[in-house]
PDB file of N, CA and C in Angstrom:
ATOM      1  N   UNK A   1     120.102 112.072 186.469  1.00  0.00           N
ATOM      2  CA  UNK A   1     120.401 110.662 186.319  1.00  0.00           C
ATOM      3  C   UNK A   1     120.077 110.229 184.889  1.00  0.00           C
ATOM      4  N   UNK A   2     120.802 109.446 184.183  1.00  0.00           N
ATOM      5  CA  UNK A   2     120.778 109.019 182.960  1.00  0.00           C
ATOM      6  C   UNK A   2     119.517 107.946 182.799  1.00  0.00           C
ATOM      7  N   UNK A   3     118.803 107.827 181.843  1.00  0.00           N
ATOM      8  CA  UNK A   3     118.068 106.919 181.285  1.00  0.00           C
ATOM      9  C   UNK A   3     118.570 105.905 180.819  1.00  0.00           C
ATOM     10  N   UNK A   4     117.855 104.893 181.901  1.00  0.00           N
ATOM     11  CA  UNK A   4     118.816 103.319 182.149  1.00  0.00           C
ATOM     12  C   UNK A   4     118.501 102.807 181.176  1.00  0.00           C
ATOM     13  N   UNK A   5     117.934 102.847 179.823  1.00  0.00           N
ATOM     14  CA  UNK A   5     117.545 102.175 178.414  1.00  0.00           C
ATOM     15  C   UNK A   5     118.616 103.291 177.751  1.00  0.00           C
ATOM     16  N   UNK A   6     118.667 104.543 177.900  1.00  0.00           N
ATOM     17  CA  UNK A   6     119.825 104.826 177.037  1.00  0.00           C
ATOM     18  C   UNK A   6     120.897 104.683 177.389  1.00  0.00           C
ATOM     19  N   UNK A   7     121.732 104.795 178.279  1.00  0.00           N
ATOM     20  CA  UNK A   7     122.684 104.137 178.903  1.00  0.00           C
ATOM     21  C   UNK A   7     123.481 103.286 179.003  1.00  0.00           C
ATOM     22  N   UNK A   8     122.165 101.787 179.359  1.00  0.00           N
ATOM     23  CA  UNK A   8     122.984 100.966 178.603  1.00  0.00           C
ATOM     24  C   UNK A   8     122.790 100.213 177.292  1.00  0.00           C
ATOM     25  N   UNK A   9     122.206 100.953 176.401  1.00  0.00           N
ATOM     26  CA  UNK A   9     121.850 100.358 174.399  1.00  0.00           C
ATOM     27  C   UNK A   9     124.116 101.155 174.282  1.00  0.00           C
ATOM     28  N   UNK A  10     124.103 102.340 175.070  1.00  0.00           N
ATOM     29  CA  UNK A  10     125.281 103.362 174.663  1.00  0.00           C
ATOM     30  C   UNK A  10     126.450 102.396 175.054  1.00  0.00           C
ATOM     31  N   UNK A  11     126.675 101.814 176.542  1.00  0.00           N
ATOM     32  CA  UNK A  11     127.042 100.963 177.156  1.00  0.00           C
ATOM     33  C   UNK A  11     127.375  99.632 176.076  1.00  0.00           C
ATOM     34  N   UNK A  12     126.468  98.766 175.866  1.00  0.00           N
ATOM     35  CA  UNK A  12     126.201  97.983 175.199  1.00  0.00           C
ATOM     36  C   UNK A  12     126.439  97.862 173.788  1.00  0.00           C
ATOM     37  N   UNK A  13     126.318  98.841 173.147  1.00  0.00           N
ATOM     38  CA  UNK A  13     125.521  98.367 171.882  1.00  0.00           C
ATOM     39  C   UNK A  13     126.574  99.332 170.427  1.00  0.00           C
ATOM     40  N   UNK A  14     126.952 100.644 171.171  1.00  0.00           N
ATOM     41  CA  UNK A  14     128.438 101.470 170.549  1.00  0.00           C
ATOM     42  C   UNK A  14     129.412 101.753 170.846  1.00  0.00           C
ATOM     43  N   UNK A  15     130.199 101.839 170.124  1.00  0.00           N
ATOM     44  CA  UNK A  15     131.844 102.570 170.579  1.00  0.00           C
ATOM     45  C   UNK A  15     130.936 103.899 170.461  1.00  0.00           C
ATOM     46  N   UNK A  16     131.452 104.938 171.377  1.00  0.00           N
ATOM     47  CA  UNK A  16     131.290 106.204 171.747  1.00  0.00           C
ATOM     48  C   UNK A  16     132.826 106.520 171.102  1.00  0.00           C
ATOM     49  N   UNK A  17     132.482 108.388 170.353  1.00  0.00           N
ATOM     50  CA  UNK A  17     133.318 108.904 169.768  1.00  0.00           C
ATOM     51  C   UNK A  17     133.160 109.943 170.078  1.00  0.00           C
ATOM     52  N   UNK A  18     133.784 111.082 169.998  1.00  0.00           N
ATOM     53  CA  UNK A  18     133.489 112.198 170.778  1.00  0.00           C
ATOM     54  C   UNK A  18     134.138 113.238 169.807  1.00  0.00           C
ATOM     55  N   UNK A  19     133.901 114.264 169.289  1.00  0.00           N
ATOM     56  CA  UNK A  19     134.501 115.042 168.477  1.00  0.00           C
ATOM     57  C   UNK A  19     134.262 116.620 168.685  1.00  0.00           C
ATOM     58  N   UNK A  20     135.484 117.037 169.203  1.00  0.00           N
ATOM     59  CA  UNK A  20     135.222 118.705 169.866  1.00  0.00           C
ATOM     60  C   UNK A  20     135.980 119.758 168.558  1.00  0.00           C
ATOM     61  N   UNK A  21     135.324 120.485 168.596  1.00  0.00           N
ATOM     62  CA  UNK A  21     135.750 121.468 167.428  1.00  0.00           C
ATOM     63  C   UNK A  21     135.714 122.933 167.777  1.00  0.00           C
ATOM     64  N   UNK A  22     135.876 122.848 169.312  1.00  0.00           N
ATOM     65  CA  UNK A  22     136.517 123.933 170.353  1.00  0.00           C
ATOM     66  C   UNK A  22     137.644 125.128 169.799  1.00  0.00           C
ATOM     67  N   UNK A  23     138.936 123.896 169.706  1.00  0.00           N
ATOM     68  CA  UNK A  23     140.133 124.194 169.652  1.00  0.00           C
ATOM     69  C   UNK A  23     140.495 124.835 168.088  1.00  0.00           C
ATOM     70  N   UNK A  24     140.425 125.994 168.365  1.00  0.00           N
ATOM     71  CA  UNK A  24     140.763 126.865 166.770  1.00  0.00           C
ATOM     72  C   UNK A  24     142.046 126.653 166.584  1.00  0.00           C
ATOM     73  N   UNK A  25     143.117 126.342 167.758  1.00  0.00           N
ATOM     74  CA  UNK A  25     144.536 125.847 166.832  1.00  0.00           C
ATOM     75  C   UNK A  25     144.933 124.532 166.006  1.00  0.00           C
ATOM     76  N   UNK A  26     143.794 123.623 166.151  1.00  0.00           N
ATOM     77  CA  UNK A  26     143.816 122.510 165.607  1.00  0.00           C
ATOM     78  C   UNK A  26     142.740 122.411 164.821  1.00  0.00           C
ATOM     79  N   UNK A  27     142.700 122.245 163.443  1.00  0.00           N
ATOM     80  CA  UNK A  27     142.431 121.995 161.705  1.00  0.00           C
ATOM     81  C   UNK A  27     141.857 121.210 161.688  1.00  0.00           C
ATOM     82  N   UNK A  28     142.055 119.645 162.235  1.00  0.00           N
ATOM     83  CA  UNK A  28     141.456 118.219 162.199  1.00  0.00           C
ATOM     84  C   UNK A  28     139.722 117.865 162.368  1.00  0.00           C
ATOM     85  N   UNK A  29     139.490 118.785 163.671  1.00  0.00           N
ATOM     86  CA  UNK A  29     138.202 118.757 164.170  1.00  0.00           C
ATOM     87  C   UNK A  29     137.052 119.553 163.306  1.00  0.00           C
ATOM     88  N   UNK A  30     137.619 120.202 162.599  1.00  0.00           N
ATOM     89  CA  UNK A  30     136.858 121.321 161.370  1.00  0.00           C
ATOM     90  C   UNK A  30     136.983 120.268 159.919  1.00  0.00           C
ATOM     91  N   UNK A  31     138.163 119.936 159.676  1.00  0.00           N
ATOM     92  CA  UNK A  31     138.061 118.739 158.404  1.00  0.00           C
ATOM     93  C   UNK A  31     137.183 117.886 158.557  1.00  0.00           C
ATOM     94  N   UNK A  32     137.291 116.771 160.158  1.00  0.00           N
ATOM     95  CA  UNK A  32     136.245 116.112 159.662  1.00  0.00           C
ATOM     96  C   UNK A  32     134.815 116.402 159.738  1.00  0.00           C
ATOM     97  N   UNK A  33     134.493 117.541 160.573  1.00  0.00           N
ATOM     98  CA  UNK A  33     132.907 118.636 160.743  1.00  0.00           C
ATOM     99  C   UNK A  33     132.591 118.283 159.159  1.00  0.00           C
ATOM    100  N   UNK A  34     133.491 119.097 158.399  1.00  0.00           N
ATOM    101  CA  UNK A  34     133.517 119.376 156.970  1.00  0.00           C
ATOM    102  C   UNK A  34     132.943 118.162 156.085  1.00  0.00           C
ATOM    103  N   UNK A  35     133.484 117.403 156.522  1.00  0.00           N
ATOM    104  CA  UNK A  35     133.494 115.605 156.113  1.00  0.00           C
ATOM    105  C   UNK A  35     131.997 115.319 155.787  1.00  0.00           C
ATOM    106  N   UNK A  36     131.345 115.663 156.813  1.00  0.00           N
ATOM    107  CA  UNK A  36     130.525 114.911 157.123  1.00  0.00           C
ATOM    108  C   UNK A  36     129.125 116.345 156.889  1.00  0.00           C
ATOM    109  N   UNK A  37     129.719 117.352 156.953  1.00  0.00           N
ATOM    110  CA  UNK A  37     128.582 118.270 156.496  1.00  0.00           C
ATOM    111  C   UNK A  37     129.568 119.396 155.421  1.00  0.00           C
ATOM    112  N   UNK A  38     129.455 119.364 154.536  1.00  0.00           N
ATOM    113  CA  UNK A  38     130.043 120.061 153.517  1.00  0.00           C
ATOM    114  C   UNK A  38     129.539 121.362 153.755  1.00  0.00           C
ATOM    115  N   UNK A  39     128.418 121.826 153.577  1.00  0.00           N
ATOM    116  CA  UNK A  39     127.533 123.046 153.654  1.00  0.00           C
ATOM    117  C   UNK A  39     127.214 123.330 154.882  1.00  0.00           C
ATOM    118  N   UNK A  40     128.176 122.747 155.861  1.00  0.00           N
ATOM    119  CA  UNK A  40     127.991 123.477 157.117  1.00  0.00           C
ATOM    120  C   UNK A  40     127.058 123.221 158.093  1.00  0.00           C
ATOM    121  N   UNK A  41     126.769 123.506 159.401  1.00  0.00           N
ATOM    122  CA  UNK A  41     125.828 122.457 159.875  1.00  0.00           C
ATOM    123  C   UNK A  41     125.853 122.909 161.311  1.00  0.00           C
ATOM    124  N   UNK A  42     124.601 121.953 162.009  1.00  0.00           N
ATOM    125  CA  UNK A  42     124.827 123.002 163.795  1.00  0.00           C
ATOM    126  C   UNK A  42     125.451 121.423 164.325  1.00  0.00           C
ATOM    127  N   UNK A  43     125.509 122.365 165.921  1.00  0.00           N
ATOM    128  CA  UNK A  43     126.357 121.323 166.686  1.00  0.00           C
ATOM    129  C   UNK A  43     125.457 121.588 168.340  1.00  0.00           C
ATOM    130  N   UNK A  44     124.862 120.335 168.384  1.00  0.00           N
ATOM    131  CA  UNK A  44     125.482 119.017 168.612  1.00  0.00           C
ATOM    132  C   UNK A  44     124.987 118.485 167.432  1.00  0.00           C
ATOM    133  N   UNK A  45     125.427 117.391 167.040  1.00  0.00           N
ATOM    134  CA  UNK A  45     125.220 116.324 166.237  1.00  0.00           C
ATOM    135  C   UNK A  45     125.263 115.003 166.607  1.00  0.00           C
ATOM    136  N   UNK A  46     124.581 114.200 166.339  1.00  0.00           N
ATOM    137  CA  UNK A  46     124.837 112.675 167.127  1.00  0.00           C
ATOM    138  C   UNK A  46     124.626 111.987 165.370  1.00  0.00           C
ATOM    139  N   UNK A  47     125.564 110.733 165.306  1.00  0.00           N
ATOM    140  CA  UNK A  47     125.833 110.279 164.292  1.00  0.00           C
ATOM    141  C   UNK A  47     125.842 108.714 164.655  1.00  0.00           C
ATOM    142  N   UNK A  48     124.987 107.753 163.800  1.00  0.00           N
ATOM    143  CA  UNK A  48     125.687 106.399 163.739  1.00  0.00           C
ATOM    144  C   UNK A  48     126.390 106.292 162.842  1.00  0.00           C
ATOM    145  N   UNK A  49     127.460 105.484 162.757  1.00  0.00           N
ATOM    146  CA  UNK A  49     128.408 105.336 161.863  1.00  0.00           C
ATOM    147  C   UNK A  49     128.429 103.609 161.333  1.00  0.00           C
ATOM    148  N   UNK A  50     128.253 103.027 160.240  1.00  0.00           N
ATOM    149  CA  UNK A  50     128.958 102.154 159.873  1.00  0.00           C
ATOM    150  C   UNK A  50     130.613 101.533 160.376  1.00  0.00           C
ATOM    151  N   UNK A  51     131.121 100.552 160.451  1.00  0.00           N
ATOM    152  CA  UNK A  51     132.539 100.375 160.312  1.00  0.00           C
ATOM    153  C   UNK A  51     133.427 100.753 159.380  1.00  0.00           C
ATOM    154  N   UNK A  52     132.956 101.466 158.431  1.00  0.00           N
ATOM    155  CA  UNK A  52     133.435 102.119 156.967  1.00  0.00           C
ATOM    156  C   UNK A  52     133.524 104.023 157.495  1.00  0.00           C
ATOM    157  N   UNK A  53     132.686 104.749 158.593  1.00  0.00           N
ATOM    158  CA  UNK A  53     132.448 105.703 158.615  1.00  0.00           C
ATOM    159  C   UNK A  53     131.261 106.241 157.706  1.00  0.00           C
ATOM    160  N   UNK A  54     130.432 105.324 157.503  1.00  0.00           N
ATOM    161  CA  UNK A  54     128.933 106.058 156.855  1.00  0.00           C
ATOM    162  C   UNK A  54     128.391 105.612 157.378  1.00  0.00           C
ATOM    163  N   UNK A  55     127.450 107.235 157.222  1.00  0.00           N
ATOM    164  CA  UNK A  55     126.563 107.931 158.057  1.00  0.00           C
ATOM    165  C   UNK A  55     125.143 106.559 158.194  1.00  0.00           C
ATOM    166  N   UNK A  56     124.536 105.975 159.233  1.00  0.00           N
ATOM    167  CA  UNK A  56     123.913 105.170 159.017  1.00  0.00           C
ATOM    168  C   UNK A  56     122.060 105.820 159.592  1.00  0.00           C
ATOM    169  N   UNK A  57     122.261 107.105 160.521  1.00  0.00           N
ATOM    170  CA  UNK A  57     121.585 107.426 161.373  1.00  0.00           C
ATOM    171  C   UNK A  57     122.118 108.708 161.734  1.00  0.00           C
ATOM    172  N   UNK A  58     121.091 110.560 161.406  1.00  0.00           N
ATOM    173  CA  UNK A  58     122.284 111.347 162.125  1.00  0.00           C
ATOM    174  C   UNK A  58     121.023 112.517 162.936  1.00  0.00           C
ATOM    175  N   UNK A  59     121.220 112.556 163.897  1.00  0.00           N
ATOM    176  CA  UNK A  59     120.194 113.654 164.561  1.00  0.00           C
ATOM    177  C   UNK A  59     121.168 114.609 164.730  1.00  0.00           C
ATOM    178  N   UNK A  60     120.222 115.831 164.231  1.00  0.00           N
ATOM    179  CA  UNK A  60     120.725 117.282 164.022  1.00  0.00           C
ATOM    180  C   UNK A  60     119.078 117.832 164.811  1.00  0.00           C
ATOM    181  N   UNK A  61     120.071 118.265 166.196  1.00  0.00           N
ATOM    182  CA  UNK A  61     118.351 118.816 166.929  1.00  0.00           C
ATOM    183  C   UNK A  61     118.889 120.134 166.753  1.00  0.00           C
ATOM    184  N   UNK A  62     117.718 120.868 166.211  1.00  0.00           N
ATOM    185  CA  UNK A  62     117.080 122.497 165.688  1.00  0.00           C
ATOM    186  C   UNK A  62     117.665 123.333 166.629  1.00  0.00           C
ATOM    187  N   UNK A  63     118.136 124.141 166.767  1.00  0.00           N
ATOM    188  CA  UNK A  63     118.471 125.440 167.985  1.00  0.00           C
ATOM    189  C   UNK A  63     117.423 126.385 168.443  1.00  0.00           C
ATOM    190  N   UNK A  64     115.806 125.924 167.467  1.00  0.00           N
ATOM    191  CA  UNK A  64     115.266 126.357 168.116  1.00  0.00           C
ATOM    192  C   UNK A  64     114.362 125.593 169.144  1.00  0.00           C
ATOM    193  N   UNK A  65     114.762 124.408 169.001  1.00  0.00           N
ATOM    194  CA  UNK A  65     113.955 123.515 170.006  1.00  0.00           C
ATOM    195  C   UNK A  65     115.097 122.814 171.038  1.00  0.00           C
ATOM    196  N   UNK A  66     115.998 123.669 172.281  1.00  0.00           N
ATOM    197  CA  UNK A  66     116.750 122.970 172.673  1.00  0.00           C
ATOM    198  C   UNK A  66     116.626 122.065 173.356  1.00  0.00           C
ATOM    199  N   UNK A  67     115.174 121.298 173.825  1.00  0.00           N
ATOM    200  CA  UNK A  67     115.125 119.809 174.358  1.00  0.00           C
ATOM    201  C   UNK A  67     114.148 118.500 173.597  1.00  0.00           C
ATOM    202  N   UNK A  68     115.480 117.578 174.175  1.00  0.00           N
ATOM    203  CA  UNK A  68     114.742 116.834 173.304  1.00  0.00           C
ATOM    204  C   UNK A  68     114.400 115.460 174.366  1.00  0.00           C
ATOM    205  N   UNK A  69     113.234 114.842 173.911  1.00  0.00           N
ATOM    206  CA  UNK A  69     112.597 113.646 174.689  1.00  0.00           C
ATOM    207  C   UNK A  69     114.100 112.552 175.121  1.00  0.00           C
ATOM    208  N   UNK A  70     113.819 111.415 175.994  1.00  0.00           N
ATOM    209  CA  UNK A  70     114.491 110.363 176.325  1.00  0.00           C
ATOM    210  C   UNK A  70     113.824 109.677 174.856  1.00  0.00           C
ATOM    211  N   UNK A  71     112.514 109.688 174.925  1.00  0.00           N
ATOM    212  CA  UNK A  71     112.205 108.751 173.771  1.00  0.00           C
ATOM    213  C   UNK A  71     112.450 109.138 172.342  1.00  0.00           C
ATOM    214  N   UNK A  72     113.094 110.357 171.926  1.00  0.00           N
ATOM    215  CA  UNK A  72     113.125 110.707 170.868  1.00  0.00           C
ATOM    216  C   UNK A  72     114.832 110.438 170.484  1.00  0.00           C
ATOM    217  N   UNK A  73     115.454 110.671 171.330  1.00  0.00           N
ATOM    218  CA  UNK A  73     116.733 109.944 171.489  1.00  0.00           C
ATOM    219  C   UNK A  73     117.200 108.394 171.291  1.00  0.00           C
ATOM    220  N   UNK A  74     116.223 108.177 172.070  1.00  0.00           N
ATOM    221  CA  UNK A  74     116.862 106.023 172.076  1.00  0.00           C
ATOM    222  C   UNK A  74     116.213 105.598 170.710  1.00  0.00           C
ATOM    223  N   UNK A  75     114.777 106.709 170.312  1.00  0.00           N
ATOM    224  CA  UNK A  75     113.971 106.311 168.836  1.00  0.00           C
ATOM    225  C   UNK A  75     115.275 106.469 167.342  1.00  0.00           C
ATOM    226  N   UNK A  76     115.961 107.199 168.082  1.00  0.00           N
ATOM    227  CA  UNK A  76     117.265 107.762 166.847  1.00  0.00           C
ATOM    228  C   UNK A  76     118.421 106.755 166.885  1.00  0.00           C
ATOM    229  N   UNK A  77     118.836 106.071 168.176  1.00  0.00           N
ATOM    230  CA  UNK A  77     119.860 105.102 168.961  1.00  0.00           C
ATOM    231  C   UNK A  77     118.676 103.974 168.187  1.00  0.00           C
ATOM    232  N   UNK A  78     117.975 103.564 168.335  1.00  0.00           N
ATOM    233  CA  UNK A  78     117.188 102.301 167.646  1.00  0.00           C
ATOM    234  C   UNK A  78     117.400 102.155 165.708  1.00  0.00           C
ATOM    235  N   UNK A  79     117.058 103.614 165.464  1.00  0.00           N
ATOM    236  CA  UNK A  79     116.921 103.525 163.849  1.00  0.00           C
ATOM    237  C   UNK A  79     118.195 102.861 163.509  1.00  0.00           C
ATOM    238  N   UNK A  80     119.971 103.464 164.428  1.00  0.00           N
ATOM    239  CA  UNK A  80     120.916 103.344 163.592  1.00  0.00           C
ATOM    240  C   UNK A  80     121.633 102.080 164.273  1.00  0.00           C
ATOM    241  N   UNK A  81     120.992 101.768 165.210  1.00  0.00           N
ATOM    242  CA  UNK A  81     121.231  99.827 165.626  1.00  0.00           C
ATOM    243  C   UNK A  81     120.782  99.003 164.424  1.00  0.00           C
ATOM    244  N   UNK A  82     119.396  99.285 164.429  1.00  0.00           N
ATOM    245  CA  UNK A  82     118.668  98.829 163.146  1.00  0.00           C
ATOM    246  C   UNK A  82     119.414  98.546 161.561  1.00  0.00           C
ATOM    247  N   UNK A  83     119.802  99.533 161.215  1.00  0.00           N
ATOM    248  CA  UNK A  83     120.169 100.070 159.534  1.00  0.00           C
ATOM    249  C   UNK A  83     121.938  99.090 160.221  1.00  0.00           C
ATOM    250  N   UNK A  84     122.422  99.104 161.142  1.00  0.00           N
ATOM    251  CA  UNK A  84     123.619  98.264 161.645  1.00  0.00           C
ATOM    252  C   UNK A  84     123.525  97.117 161.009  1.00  0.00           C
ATOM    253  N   UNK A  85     122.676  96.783 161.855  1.00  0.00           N
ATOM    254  CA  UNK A  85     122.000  94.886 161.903  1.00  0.00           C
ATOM    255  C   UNK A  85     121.188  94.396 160.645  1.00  0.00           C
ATOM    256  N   UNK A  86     121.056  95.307 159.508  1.00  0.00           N
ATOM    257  CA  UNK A  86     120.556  95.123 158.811  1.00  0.00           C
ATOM    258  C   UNK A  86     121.508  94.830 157.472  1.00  0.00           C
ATOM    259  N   UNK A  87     123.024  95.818 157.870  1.00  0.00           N
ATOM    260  CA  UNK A  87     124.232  95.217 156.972  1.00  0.00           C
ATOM    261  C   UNK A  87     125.220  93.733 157.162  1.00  0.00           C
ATOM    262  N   UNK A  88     124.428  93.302 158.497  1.00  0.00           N
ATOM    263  CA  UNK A  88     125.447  91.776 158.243  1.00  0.00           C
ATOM    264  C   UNK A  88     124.783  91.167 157.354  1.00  0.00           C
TER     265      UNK A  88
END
């Protein structure tokens, strides 16, 4: 069951974007990977984005630590609400 504070800040508070880079016959999903990590990078990635597409907030969790807290999550969902609300 999902964590009803992350849930709904996700619900609430972003457009959700979803970006799969699965599909080796399609180029697009590797350009914008590229975009956004030049030198390459692990996956998953969770990103806040500006309305411009900059980076406002980006958790890159380690492969060697594959879990991560509820609170270390919504603490990452808070920073890039924050750095949001801080550009009007």
């Amino acid at each position: 069951m999902p964590e009803p504070a992350i849930f709904e800040s996700m619900r609430d508070d972003f457009v959700l974007i979803a970006q799969y880079t699965d599909d080796q016959q399609d180029e697009k999903p590797a350009k914008v990977f590229e975009r956004f990590f030049p030198g390459g990078g692990s996956i998953p990635v969770y990103m806040v984005l500006d309305t411009d597409g900059n980076v406002l907030a980006k958790l890159e969790w380690p492969a060697d630590r594959p879990n991560m807290t509820k609170e270390e999550f919504l603490a990452f969902m808070k920073e890039g609400l924050a750095k949001f609300a801080a550009l009007k």
